[in-house]
Each structure stands twice: as structure tokens, then as C-alpha cells.
Protein backbone atom coordinates (compact mmCIF):
# COMPACT_ATOMS: atom_id res chain seq x y z
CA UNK A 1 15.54 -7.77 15.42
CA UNK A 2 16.52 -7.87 11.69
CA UNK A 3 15.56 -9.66 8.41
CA UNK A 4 18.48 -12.16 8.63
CA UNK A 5 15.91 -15.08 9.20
CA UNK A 6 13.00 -13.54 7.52
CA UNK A 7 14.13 -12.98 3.72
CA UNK A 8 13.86 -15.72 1.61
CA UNK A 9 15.54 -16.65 -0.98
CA UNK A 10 12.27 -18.30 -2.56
CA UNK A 11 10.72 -15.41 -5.17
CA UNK A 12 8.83 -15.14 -8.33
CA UNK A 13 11.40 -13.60 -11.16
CA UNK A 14 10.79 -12.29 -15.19
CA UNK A 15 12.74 -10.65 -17.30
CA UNK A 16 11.75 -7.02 -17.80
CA UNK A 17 10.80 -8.09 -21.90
CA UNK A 18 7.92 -10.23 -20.29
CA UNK A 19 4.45 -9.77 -22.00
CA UNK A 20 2.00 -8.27 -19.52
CA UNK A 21 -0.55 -10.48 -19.88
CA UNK A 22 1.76 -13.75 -18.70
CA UNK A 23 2.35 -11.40 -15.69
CA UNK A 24 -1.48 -11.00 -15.20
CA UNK A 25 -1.61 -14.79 -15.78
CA UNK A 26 1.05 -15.43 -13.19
CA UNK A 27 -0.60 -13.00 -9.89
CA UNK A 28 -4.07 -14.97 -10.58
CA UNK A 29 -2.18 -18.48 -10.52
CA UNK A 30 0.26 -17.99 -8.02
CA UNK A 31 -0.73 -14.79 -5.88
CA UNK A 32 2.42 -13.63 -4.94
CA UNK A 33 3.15 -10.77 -3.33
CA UNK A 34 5.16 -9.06 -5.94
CA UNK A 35 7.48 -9.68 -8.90
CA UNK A 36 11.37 -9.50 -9.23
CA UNK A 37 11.62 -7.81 -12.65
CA UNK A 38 15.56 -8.43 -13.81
CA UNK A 39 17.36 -6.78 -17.19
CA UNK A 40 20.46 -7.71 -18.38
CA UNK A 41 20.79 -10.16 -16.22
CA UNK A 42 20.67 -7.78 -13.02
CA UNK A 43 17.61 -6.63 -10.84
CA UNK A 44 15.58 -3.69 -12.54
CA UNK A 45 12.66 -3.22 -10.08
CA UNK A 46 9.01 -5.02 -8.91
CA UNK A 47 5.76 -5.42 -10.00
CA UNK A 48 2.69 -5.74 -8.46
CA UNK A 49 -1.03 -6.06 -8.30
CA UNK A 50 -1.14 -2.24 -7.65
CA UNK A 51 0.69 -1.61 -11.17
CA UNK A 52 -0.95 -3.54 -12.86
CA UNK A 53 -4.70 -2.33 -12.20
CA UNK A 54 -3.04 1.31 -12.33
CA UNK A 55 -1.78 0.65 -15.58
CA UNK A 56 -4.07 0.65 -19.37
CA UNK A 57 -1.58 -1.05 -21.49
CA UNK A 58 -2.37 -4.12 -23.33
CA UNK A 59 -1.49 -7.67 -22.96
CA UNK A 60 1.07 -7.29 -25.24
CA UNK A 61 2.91 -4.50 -23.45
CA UNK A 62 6.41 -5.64 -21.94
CA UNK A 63 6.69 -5.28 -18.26
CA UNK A 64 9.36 -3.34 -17.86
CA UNK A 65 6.88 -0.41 -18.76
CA UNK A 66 5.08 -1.07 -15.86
CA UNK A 67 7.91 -2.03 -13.33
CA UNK A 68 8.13 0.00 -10.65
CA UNK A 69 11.50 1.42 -8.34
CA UNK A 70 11.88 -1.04 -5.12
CA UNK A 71 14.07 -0.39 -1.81
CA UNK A 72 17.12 -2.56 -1.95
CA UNK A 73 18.17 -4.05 1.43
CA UNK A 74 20.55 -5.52 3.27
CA UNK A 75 20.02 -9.10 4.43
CA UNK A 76 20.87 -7.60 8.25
CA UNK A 77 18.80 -4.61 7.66
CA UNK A 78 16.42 -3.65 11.12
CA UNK A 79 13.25 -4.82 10.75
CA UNK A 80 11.42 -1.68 11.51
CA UNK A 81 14.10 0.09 8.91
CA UNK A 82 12.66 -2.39 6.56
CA UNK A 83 8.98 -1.61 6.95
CA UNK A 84 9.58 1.97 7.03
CA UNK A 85 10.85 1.19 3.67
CA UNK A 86 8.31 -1.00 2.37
CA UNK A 87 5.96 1.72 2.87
CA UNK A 88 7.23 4.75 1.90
CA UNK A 89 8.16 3.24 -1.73
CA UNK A 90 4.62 1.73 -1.41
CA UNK A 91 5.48 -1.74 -1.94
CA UNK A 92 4.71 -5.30 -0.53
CA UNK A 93 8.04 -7.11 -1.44
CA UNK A 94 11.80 -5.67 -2.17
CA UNK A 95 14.68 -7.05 -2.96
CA UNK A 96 17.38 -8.20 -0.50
CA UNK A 97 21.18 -8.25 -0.94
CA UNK A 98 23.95 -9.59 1.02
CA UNK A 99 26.95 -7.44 -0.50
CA UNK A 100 26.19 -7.16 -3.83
CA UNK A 101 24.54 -10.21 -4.46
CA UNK A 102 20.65 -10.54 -5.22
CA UNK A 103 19.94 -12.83 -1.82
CA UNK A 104 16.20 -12.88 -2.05
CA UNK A 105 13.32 -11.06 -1.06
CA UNK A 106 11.14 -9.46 1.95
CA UNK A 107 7.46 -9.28 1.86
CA UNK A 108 5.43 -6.93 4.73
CA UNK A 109 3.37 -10.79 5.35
CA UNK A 110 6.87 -11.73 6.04
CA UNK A 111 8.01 -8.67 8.76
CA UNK A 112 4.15 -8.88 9.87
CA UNK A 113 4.38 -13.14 10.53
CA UNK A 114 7.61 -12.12 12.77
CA UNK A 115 6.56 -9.67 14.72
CA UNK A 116 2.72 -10.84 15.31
CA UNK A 117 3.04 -11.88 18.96
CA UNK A 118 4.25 -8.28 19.80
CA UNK A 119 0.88 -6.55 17.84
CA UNK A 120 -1.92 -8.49 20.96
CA UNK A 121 -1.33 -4.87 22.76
CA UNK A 122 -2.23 -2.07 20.74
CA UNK A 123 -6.11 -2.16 19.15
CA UNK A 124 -7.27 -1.44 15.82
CA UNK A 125 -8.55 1.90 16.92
CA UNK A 126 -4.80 2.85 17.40
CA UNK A 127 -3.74 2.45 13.73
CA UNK A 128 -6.83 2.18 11.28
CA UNK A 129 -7.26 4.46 8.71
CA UNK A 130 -10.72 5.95 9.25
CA UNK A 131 -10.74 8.12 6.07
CA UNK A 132 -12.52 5.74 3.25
CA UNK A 133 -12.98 5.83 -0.09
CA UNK A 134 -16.18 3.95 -0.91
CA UNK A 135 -18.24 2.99 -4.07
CA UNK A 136 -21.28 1.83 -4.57
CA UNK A 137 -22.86 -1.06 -5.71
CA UNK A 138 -24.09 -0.04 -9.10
CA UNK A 139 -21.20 2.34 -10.15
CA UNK A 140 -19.51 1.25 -13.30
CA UNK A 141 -15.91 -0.73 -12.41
CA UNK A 142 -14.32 2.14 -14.64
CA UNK A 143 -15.22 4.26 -11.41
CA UNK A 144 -13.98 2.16 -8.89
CA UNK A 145 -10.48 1.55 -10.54
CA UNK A 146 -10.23 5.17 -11.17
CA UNK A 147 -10.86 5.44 -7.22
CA UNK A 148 -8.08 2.96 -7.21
CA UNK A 149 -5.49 4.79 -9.06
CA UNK A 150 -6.16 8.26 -7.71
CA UNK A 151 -5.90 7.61 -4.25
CA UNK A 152 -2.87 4.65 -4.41
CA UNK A 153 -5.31 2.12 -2.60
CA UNK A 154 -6.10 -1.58 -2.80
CA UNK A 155 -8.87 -1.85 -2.23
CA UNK A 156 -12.62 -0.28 -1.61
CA UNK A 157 -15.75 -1.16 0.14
CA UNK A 158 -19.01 -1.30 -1.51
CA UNK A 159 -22.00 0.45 -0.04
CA UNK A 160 -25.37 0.12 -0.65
CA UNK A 161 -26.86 2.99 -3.49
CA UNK A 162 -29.55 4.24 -1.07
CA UNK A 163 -28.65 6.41 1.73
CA UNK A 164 -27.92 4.36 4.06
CA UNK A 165 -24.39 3.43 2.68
CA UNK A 166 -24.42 -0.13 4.18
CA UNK A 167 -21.63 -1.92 3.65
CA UNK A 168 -22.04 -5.13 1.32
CA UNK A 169 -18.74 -6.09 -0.23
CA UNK A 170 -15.48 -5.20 -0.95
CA UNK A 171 -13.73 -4.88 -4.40
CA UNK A 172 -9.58 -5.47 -4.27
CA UNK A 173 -7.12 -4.67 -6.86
CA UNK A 174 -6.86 -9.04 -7.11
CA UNK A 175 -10.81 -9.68 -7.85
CA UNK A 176 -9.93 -7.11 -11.23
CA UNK A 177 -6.67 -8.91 -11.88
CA UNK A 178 -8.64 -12.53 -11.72
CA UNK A 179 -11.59 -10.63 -13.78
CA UNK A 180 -9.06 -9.89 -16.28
CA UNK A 181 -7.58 -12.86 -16.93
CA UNK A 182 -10.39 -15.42 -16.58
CA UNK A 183 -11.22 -17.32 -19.91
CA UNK A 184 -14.06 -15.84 -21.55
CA UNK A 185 -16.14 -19.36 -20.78
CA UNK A 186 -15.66 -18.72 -17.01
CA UNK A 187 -18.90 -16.75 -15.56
CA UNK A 188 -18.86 -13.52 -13.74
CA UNK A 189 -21.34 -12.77 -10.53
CA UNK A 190 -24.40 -11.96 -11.94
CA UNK A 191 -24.02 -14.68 -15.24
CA UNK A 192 -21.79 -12.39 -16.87
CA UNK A 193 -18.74 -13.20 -18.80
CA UNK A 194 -15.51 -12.07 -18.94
CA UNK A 195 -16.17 -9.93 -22.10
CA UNK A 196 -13.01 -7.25 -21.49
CA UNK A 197 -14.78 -4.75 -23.87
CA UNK A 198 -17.46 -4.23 -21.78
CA UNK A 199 -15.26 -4.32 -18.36
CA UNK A 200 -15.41 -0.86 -17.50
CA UNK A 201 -18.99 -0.65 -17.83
CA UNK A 202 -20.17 -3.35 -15.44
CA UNK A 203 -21.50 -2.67 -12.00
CA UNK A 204 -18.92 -3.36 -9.38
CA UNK A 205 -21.46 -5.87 -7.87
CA UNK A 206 -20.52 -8.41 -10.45
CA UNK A 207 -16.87 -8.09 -9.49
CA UNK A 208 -16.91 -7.72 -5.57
CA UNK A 209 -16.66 -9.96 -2.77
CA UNK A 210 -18.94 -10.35 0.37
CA UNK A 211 -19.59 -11.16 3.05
CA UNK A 212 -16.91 -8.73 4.12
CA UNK A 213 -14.33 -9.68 6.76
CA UNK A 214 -14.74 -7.43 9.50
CA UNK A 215 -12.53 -6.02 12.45
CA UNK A 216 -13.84 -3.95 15.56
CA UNK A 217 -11.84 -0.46 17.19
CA UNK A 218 -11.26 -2.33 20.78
CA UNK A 219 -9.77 -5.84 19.37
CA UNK A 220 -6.24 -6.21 19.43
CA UNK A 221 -4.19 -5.50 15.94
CA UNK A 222 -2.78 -9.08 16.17
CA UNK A 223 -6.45 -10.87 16.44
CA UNK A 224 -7.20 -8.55 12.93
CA UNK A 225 -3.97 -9.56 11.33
CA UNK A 226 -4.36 -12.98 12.15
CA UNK A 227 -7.95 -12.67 10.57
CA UNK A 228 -6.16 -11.67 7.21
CA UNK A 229 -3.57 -14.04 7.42
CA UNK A 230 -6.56 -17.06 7.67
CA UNK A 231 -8.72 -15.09 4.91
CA UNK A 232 -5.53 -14.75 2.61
CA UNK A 233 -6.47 -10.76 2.35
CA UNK A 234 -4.49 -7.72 2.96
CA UNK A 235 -7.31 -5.73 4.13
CA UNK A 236 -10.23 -5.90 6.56
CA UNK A 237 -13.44 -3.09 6.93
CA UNK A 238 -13.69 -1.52 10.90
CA UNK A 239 -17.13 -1.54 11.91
CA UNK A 240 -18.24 -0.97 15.35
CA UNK A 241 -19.60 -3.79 16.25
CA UNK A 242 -19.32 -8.18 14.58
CA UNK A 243 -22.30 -7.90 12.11
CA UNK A 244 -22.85 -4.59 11.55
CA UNK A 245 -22.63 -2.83 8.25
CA UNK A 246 -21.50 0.87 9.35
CA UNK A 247 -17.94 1.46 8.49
CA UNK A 248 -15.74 3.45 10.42
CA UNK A 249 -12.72 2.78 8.46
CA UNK A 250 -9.77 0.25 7.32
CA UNK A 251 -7.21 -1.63 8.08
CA UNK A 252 -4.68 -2.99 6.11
CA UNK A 253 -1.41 -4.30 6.07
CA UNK A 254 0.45 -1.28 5.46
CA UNK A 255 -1.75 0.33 8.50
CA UNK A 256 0.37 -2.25 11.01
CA UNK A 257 3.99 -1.99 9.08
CA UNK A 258 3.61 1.47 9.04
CA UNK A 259 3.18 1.32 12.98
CA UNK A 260 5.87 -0.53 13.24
CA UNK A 261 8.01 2.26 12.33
CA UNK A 262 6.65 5.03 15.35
CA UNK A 263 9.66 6.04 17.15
CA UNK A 264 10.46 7.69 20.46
CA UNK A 265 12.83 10.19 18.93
CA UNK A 266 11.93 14.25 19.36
CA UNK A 267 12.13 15.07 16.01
CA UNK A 268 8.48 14.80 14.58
CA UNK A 269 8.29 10.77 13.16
CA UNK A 270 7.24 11.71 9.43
CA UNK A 271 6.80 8.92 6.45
CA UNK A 272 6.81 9.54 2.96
CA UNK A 273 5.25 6.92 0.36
CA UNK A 274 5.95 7.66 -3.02
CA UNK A 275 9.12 9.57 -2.07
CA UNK A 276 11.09 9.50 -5.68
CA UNK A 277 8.37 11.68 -6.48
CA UNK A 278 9.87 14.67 -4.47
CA UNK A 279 11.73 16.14 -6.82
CA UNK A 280 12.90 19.92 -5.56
CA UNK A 281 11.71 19.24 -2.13
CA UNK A 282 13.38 17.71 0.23
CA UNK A 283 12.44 15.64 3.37
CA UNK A 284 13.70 18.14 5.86
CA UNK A 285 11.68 20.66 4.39
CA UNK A 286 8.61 18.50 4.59
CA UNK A 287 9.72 17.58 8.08
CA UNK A 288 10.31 21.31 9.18
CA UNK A 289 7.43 22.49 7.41
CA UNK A 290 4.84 19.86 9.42
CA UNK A 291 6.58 20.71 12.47
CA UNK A 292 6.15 24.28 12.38
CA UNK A 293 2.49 24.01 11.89
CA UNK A 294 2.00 21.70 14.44
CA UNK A 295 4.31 23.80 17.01
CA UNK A 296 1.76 26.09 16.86
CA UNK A 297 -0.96 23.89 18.64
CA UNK A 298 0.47 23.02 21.50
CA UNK A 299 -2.34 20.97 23.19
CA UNK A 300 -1.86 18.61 20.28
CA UNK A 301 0.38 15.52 20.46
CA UNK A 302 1.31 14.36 16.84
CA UNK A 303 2.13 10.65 17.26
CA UNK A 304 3.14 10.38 13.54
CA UNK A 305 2.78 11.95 10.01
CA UNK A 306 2.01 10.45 6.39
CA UNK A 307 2.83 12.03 3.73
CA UNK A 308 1.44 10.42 0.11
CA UNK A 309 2.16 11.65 -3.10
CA UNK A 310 0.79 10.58 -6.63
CA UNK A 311 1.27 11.71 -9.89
CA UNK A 312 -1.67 12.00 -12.31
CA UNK A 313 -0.84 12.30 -16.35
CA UNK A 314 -1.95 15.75 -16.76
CA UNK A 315 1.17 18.31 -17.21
CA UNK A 316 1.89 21.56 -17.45
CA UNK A 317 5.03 22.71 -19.35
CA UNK A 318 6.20 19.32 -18.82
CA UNK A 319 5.48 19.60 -14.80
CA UNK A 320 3.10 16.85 -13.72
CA UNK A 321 0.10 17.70 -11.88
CA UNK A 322 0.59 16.05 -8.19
CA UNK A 323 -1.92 14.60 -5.31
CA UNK A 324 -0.36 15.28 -2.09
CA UNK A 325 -2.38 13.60 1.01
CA UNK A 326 -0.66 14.89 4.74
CA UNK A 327 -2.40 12.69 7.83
CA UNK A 328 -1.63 12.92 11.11
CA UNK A 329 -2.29 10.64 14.13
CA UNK A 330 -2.81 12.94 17.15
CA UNK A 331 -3.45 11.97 20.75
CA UNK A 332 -7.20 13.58 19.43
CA UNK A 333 -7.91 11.47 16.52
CA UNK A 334 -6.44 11.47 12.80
CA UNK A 335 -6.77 14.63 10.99
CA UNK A 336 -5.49 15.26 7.32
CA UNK A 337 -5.58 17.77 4.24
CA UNK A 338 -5.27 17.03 0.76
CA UNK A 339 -4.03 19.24 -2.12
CA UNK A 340 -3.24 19.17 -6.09
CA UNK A 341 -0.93 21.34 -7.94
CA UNK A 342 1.60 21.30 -10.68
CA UNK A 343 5.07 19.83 -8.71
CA UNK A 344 5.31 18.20 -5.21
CA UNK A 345 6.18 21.13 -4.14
CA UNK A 346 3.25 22.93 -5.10
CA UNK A 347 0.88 20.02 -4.39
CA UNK A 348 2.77 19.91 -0.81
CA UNK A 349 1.75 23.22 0.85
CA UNK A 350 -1.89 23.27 -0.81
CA UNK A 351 -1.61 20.61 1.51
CA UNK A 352 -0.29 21.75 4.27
CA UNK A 353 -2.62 25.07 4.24
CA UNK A 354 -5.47 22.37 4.25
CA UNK A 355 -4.19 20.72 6.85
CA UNK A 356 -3.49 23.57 9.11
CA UNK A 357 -7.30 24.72 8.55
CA UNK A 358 -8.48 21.02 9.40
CA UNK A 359 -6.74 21.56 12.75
CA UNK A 360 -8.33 24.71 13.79
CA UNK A 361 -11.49 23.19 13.18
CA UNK A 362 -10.71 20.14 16.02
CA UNK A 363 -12.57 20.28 19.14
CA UNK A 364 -11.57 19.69 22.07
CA UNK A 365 -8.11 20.27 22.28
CA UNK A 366 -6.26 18.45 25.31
CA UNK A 367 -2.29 17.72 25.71
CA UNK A 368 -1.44 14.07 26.63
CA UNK A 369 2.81 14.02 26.56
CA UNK A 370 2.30 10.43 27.78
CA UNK A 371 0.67 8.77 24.71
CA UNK A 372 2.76 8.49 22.40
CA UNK A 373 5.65 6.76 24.51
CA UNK A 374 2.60 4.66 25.31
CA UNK A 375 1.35 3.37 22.18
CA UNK A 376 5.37 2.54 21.17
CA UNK A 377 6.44 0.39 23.89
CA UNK A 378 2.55 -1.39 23.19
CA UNK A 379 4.93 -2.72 20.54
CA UNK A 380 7.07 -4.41 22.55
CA UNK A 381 11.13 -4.65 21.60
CA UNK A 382 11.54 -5.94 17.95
């Protein structure tokens, strides 16, 4: 299957001298997935809700600041080429071309809508993320946006402050975006207002969302993505069971595109979001470099690596300090390490050490060659 019938030519487009706050204005009016950003005339990049709530510049700023690098793809590209894409430049729309003519766009609601019927045989426990990042109730928004940024996320549950960490609510990049450009007389939870100057400081209660749509490990993907699809959300908190407030991790949209693009190739299927950050490094390396750790484990089938880089402001001698996050879906579980240093590559194999430590540490170690074959054809033929 490809995109021929899925890209539309229907999209939201500025000019890259567009004030930031009209493009605030415009994701709380319209809700759109993402933003065609065009100078001189041509196409110059996207913008979403992600940029936006990463970024600290003013209303006044132009958006081209802000814009950010977007896949460009054919109007027959292969629809699992095209989510592959959609997450490694970790983005929700891209432009599409036929030749060299801007045709339209691609959203992952769009590739997700077309391929939904094929998701009813692989569960949530296949593809969730069960690594959160949580906040709690009373921490100051400042916190949870920081939380945001530094780990390239859209969202967060809230907890309770005690100990039990019960999930009450959930806080999304959109409830800051629509908390940002309300109109000072509109009310806040909690009778607040929408006083910017004192954003940072208010509890994340006043800004989240509950009750909290839910999904379970055993239902199928499709019932979950369905569930966002009705709830308008891009995200939904696993718990173990309807009701209760333990979470076991997420599931978002980027979770199912991202299994959409699982092959049955031998070479080791790795993904890289965030890949113009490489710089020196080079995806065979990274691909070599996985493999050889994980050649040393035999017992342990890899069913697919994630690798996530992000660039924080500090520098050194003009070399950015880097967040590199490695993950890896095994027939045992997930299992990751995380790393910072100054360069991707440095960040990379701090890493990759981490990593190869978190894998000694698994228990239990037992080979199962037929799982990952399994879990692909569970995805049917696209």
C-alpha cells in the first residue's frame, strides 16, 4: 500500500514571516496536526505543537525561528516508508510532492485511519512504551514543560504527591498551547486566569485534564487507537486494569506508526528520531555498533531499536551538549540506556555502555527466533 489515496491536498499554510502568536492562535482554533511553513514562495519546513511549547520566544517572534526540517515525500511513497519517516524526523505531518510540485500533506492520523483494520491483532502490551515520565500534581508547569522539552514528549501523566503515585490527569503539549492563548477573561481550573506572568509558577493541576483515557496490555492496538481517534487525543495511559490508577506505561500515536515500520529483514531494524542531529556519526555505525552489543547475548531476540537524540542549549567550544535515549524491544521486555555528552557521538556510546549494563542486569534470559516474524505478520500486508 502507498499514500496515493491518503495525502491530501487540504493543509494549513503561513509564510515563514508569520508572528508566533497568530500561529498559537491558529493550533487552539483549528487543531491541526501541523503547519506548512513556505518562504519565497516555496516550502521551508513544519511547525507544530511540539515546537511551539519547546520554544521561549515571544508572540512577536516570526515562525520561521521556530520551524522545524520535515521529510519530503513522494505522493506514491510506501506507507510504512512514510511512517518510518514521520518518526524518525519526529513529526505528525510532512509534506508531499508529486515531481516537484508541493501536492499536499500526510499526517500519522492519516497512515493510522488506513491501516486501522490491520492493528485488531497485535495488543498494546506489544508496542507501549512502559518507561514514563510523570509529574505531579502540585509541581510548578515550569517543571512539567521542562519534562516536555528534555525528553521530546507530548505529553505526561499526573500522579498524585503522596506515595502512592496514582494517576489523576494528564497534561499535553495542546492544554499549554490553549492556556497560552486564552483571553485573560477566560478562567483557568482552579478560578485562575490566564495571567502568562505567573504561568510557570502554577500547579499543573490547574492546567491538566482528567479523567484520563485509559488502555489495558491485553486489548488490541486498534480498540486503543480507535479510543483516541473518538477522544480527539494522540495519547492514552496503560493501566492494568479499566479503572485503575497504576500506570504501567503509554501509548501514543507514534508507538503504532513506529510499529508499522518492524521488518523481517536480518539486519537489526533500527530507527532514528531526530536524525539531522547526527552529525559525524553515521547510521551504519549506530546500526553496527547496537548489533555488536546485542550479538553478544544470544538468548536475546531484539525485535527493534530506537534511537532518540535531543539537543539541549548548553555548548562546549561550540559543540552542543546531546541526550541520546537507545530502547530496545526484546522477546524479554523493553530495555534501554540513556546518556549525555558533548556531540552525538559522544552522547551515543554513553549510551550504548548504559545500555549494555541494563542488559546484563535482565533476568531470565530465553531465545524465542519465532517472535519477531510473529508480531510482523500480526500486521497483516499493508
Amino acid at each position: 500500500m502507498d499514500i496515493t489515496n491518503i495525502a491530501t491536498p487540504d493543509y494549513v499554510e503561513v509564510r515563514a514571516d508569520k508572528r508566533l502568536g497568530k500561529i498559537r492562535s491558529i493550533f487552539d482554533r483549528e487543531r491541526p496536526n501541523g503547519i506548512i511553513v513556505t518562504k519565497e514562495g516555496g516550502y521551508n519546513g513544519v511547525v507544530g505543537e511540539k515546537q511551539l511549547v519547546r520554544s521561549r520566544m515571544g508572540d512577536d517572534t516570526k515562525v520561521d525561528v521556530v520551524t522545524k526540517s520535515a521529510p519530503k515525500l513522494d505522493r506514491h511513497e510506501d506507507i510504512r516508508e512514510a511512517a518510518r519517516m514521520l518518526v524518525e524526523g519526529d513529526v505528525n505531518v510532512a509534506p508531499v510532492f508529486e515531481g516537484n510540485q508541493l501536492y499536499g500533506i500526510v499526517t500519522g492520523e492519516d497512515i493510522l485511519q488506513a491501516v486501522l483494520e490491520n492493528l485488531d491483532a497485535i495488543s498494546v502490551e506489544d508496542i507501549f512504551t512502559d518507561d514514563v515520565v510523570d509529574v505531579a500534581e502540585q509541581s510548578p508547569l515550569g517543571e512539567a514543560i521542562n519534562k516536555l522539552r528534555e525528553h521530546s514528549i507530548s505529553r505526561v501523566p499526573v500522579v498524585e504527591q503522596d506515595e502512592s503515585s496514582s494517576l489523576t490527569g494528564i497534561l499535553t503539549t495542546h492544554d499549554i498551547i490553549d492556556f497560552v492563548v486564552r483571553d485573560d477573561d477566560r478562567q483557568g481550573r482552579g478560578d485562575r486566569s490566564g495571567d502568562l506572568d505567573r504561568m510557570l509558577d502554577l500547579p499543573v493541576y490547574d492546567l491538566m485534564s482528567a479523567p484520563v483515557i485509559t488502555a489495558q496490555p491485553n486489548e488490541p492496538v486498534s480498540d486503543a487507537v480507535k479510543r483516541m481517534f473518538d477522544n480527539d487525543i494522540s495519547g492514552v495511559v496503560v493501566t492494568p486494569a479499566a479503572g485503575d490508577t497504576t500506570i504501567e506505561g503509554v501509548l501514543t500515536k507514534t508507538d503504532v506508526l513506529r510499529a508499522l515500520t518492524f521488518t523481517e529483514e536480518e539486519s537489526m531494524d533500527v530507527q532514528i528520531t531526530n536524525i539531522g542531529l547526527l552529525e559525524t556519526l553515521t547510521r551504519t555505525e549506530i546500526v553496527e555498533s547496537i548489533t555488536a552489543v546485542v550479538d553478544k547475548y544470544q538468548q536475546m531476540q531484539v525485535l527493534h531499536a530506537h534511537v532518540r537524540l535531543h539537543e539541549h542549549k548548553e555548548k562546549l567550544r561550540g559543540t552542543p551538549l546531546m541526550q541520546c535515549q537507545i530502547r530496545l524491544r526484546t522477546s524479554l521486555g523493553q530495555v534501554a540506556g540513556s546518556g549525555e555528552g558533548y556531540g552525538a557521538e559522544n552522547a551515543f556510546y554513553v549510551a550504548l555502555d548504559k545500555l549494555e549494563r541494563n542488559v546484563l542486569e535482565m533476568k531470565g534470559v530465553n531465545a524465542d527466533e519465532r517472535y519477531r516474524g510473529q508480531l510482523i505478520r500480526k500486521l497483516g500486508e499493508l
